[in-house]
Protein backbone atom coordinates (compact mmCIF):
# COMPACT_ATOMS: atom_id res chain seq x y z
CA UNK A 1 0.00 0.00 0.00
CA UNK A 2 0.90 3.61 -0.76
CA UNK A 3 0.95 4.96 2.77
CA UNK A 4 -0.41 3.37 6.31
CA UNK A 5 -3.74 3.00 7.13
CA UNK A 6 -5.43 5.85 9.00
CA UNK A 7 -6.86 4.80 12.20
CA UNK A 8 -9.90 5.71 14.33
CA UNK A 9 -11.15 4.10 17.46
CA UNK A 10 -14.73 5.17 19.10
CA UNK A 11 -13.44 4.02 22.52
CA UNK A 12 -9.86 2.64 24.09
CA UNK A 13 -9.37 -0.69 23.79
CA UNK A 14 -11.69 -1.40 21.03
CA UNK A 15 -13.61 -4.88 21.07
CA UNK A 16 -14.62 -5.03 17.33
CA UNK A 17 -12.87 -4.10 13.77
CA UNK A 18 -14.06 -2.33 10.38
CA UNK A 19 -12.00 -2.42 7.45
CA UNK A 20 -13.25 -0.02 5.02
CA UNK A 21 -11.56 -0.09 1.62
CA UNK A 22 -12.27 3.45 -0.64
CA UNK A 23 -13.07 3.60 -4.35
CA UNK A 24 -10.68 4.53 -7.47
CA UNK A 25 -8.93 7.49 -7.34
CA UNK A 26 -9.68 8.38 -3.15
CA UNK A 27 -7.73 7.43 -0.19
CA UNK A 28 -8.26 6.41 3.23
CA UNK A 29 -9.68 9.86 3.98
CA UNK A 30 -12.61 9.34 1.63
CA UNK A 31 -14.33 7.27 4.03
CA UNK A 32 -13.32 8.64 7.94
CA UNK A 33 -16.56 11.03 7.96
CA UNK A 34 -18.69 7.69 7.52
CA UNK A 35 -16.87 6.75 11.29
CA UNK A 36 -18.66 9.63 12.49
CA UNK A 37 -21.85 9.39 11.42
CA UNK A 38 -22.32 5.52 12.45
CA UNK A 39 -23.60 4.88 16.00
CA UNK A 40 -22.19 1.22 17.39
CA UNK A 41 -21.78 2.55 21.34
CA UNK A 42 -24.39 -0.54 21.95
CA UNK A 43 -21.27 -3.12 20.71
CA UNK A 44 -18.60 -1.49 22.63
CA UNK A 45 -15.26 0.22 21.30
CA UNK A 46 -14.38 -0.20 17.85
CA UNK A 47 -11.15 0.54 15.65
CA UNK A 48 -11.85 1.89 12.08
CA UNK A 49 -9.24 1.15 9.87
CA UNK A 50 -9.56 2.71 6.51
CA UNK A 51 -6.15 1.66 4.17
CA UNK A 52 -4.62 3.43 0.92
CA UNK A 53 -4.45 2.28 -2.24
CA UNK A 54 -1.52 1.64 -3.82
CA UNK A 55 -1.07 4.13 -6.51
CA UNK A 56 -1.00 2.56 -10.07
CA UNK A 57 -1.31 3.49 -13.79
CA UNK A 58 -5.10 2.77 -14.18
CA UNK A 59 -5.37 1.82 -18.29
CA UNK A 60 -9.00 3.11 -18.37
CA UNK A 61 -8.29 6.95 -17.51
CA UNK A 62 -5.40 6.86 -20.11
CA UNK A 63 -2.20 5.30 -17.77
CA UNK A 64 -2.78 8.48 -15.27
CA UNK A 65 -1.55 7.33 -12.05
CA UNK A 66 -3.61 7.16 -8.93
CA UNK A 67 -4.86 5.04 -5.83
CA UNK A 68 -6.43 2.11 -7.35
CA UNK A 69 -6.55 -1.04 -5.65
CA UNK A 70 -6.23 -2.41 -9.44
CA UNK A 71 -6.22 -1.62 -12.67
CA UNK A 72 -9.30 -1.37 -14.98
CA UNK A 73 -8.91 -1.76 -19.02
CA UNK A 74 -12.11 -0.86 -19.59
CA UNK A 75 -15.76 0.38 -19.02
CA UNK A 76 -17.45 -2.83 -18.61
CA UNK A 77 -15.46 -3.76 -15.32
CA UNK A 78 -15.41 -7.57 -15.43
CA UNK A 79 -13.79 -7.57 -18.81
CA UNK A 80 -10.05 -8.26 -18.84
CA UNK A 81 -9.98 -8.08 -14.80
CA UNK A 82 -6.28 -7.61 -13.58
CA UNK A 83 -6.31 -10.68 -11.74
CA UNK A 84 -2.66 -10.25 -10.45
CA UNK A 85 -3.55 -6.74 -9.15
CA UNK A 86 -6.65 -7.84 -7.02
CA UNK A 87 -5.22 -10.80 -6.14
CA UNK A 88 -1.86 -8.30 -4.77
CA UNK A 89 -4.37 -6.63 -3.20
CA UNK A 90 -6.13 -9.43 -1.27
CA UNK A 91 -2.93 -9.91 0.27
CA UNK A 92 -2.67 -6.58 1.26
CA UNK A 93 -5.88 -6.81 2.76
CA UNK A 94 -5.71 -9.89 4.72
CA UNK A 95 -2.15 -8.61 5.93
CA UNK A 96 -4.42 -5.90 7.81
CA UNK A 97 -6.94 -8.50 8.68
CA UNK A 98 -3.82 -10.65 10.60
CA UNK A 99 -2.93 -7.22 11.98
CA UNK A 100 -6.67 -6.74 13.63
CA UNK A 101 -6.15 -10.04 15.27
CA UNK A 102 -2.57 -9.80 16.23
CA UNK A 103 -3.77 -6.32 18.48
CA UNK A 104 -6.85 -8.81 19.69
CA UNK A 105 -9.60 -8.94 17.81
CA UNK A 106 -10.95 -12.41 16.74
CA UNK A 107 -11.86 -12.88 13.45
CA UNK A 108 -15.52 -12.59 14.07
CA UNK A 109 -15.28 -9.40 15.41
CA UNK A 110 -14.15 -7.87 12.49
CA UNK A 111 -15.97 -6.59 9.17
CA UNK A 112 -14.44 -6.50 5.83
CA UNK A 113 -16.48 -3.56 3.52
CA UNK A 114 -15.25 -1.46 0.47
CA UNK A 115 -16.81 1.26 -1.79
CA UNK A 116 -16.75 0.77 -5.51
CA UNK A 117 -13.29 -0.95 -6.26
CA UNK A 118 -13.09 -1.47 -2.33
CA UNK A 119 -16.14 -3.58 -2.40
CA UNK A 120 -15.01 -5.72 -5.32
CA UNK A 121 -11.95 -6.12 -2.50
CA UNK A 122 -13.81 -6.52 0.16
CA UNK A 123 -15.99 -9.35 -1.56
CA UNK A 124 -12.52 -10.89 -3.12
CA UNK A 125 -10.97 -11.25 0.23
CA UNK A 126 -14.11 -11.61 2.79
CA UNK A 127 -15.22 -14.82 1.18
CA UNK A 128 -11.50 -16.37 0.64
CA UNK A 129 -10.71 -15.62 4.39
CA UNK A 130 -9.91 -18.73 6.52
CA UNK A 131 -11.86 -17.91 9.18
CA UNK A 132 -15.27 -16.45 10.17
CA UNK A 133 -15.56 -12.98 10.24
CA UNK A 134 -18.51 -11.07 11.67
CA UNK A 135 -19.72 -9.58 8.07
CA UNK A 136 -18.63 -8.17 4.60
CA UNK A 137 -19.97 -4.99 3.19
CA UNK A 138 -20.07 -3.84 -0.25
CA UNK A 139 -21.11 -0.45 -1.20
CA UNK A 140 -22.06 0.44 -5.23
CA UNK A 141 -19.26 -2.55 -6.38
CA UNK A 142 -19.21 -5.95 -7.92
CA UNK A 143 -17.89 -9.47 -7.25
CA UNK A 144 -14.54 -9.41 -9.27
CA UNK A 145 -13.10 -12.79 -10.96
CA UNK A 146 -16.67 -14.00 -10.03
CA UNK A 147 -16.01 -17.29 -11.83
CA UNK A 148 -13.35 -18.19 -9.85
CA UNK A 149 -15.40 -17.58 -6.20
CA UNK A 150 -17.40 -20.65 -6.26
CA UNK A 151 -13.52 -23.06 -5.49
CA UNK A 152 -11.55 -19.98 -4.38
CA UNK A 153 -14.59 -19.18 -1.25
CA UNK A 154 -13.68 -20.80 2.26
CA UNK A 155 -16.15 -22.38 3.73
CA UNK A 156 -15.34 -20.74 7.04
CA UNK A 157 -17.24 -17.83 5.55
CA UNK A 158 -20.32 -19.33 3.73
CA UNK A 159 -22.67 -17.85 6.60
CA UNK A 160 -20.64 -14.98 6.83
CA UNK A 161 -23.94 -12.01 6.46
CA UNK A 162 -23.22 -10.00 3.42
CA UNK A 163 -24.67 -6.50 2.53
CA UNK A 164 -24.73 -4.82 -0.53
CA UNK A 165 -25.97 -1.61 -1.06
CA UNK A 166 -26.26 -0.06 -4.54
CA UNK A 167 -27.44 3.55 -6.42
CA UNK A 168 -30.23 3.09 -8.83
CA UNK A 169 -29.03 5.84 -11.09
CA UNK A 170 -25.28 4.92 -10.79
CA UNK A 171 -23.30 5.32 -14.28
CA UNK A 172 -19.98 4.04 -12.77
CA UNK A 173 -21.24 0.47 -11.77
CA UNK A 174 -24.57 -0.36 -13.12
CA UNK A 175 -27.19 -1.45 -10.87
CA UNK A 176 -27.30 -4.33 -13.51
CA UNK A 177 -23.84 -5.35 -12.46
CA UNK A 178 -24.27 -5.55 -8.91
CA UNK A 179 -27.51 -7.30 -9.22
CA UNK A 180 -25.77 -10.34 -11.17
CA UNK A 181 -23.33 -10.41 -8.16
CA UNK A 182 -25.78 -10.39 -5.51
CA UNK A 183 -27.68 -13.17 -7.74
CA UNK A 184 -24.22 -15.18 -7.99
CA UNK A 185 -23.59 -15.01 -4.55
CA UNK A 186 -27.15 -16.17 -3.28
CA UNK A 187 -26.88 -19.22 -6.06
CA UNK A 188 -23.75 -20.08 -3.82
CA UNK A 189 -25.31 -19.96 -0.53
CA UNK A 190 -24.53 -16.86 0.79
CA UNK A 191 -26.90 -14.95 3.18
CA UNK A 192 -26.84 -11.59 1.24
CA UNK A 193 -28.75 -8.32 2.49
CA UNK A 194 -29.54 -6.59 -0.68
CA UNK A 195 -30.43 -2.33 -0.62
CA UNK A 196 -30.95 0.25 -3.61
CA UNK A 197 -31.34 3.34 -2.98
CA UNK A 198 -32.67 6.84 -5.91
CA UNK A 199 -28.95 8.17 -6.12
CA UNK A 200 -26.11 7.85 -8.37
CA UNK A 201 -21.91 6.29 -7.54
CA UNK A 202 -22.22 7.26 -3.86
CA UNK A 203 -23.49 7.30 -0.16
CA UNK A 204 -26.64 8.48 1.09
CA UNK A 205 -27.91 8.62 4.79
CA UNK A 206 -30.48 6.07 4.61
CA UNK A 207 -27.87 3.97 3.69
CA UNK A 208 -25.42 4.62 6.61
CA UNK A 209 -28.87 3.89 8.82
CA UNK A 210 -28.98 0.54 7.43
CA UNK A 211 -25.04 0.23 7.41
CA UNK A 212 -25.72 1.38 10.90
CA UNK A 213 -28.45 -1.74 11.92
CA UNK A 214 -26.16 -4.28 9.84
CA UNK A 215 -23.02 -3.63 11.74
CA UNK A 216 -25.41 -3.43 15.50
CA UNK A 217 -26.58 -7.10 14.55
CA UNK A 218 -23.18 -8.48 13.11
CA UNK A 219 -21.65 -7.44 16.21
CA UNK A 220 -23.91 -7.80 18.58
C-alpha cells in the first residue's frame, strides 16, 4: 500500500474491527466522515481502519496514475480483470486482517467492507478468508473474478452475512452489475442483504442507517 492505514477508534481498547476499503482514485480519507456518522456505542469500542491504495497506472483513464486497488482496461469492469492486481491486493488486505487479530480482535469481530473498487476487495478477500468474520460490506461494487469464487470461497465464511448496497441511477457500476453479483452469490449460498437506494456512484444517509443496523446485529 501507498501509505499506512489511518486509524480511528470510538473508545480505548476497542472490542470489534471495520476495514473499510475506498473507491478509485480516493484514499483512506474518503471514508473517515462515515466513522462519524455511524452509532455502534451498543457493541462497545471499535477501531476503524480505513487503508490506501496503492497508486498505479489505471489503463482506463489513459495510464494516469492514482490510488487504485487495481487496474481497470475498460468500461465494462469484469472484462479483462487484472487478476494479479486484485489478487496483490487481497494480500494486502488480509495482511491488515492478521494485523486486527494480532492487536486482539478475533476474526468474528471484524468486518471487511469497500466502496466501488473497495467492495469488489472486500468481496474478493471476505469470502476467501480462513476464518469467520462477523460480516462483509459492499457499497455500489461488484464481485470481481466472479467465476473463480465458487472453489476460491472458504467455507469458514459461507454464513458470513453480506450487505450490498447499490445507487439506482449509478453510471460508474450499473445497478445491472451488482444485481448479477448479488444473484451469484445467493446461487452459492450466501446470506446476502440486498439495498438500492434513488442516487447515483455514492453514499446516502439512509444507507449509513442501514449500514448502521447491519453492523449493531453483526456485532452484537
Amino acid at each position: 500500500m501507498s501509505r499506512p492505514p489511518i486509524e480511528i477508534e470510538t473508545a480505548p481498547n476497542p472490542t470489534a474491527s471495520v476495514i473499510l476499503m475506498h473507491g478509485l482514485g480516493a484514499d483512506g480519507n474518503d471514508f473517515v466522515p462515515i466513522a462519524g456518522e455511524l452509532d455502534l456505542s451498543a457493541v462497545g469500542p471499535v477501531r476503524f481502519v480505513f487503508p490506501n491504495a496503492p497508486v498505479i497506472p489505471v489503463t482506463i483513464n489513459g495510464g494516469y496514475e492514482m490510488p487504485a486497488w487495481y487496474d481497470i482496461a475498460v468500461a465494462d469492469l469484469v472484462a479483462r480483470e487484472d487478476e494479479a492486481g486484485l489478487r496483490r491486493s487481497q494480500a494486502s488486505i488480509e495482511a491488515l486482517i492478521a494485523n486486527e487479530k494480532a492487536r486482539g480482535i478475533p476474526a468474528h469481530r471484524i468486518v471487511v467492507a469497500g466502496f466501488s473498487q473497495g467492495c469488489a476487495m472486500a468481496l474478493m478477500t471476505g469470502l476467501r478468508h480462513s476464518e469467520q468474520l462477523a460480516g462483509i460490506v459492499g457499497l455500489s461494487g461488484y464481485l470481481p473474478i466472479a467465476a473463480t469464487t465458487a472453489a476460491e470461497r472458504h467455507g469458514a465464511n459461507h454464513d458470513t452475512p453480506v450487505f450490498l448496497a447499490h445507487g439506482r441511477q449509478d453510471p460508474v457500476v450499473p445497478l445491472a452489475r451488482a444485481e448479477q453479483s448479488r444473484d451469484a452469490l445467493v446461487a452459492l449460498g450466501h446470506p446476502v442483504e440486498w439495498h438500492e437506494y434513488p442516487m447515483a456512484h455514492s453514499v446516502c444517509m439512509e444507507e449509513i442507517a442501514d449500514l448502521n443496523h447491519f453492523l449493531l446485529r453483526v456485532f452484537g
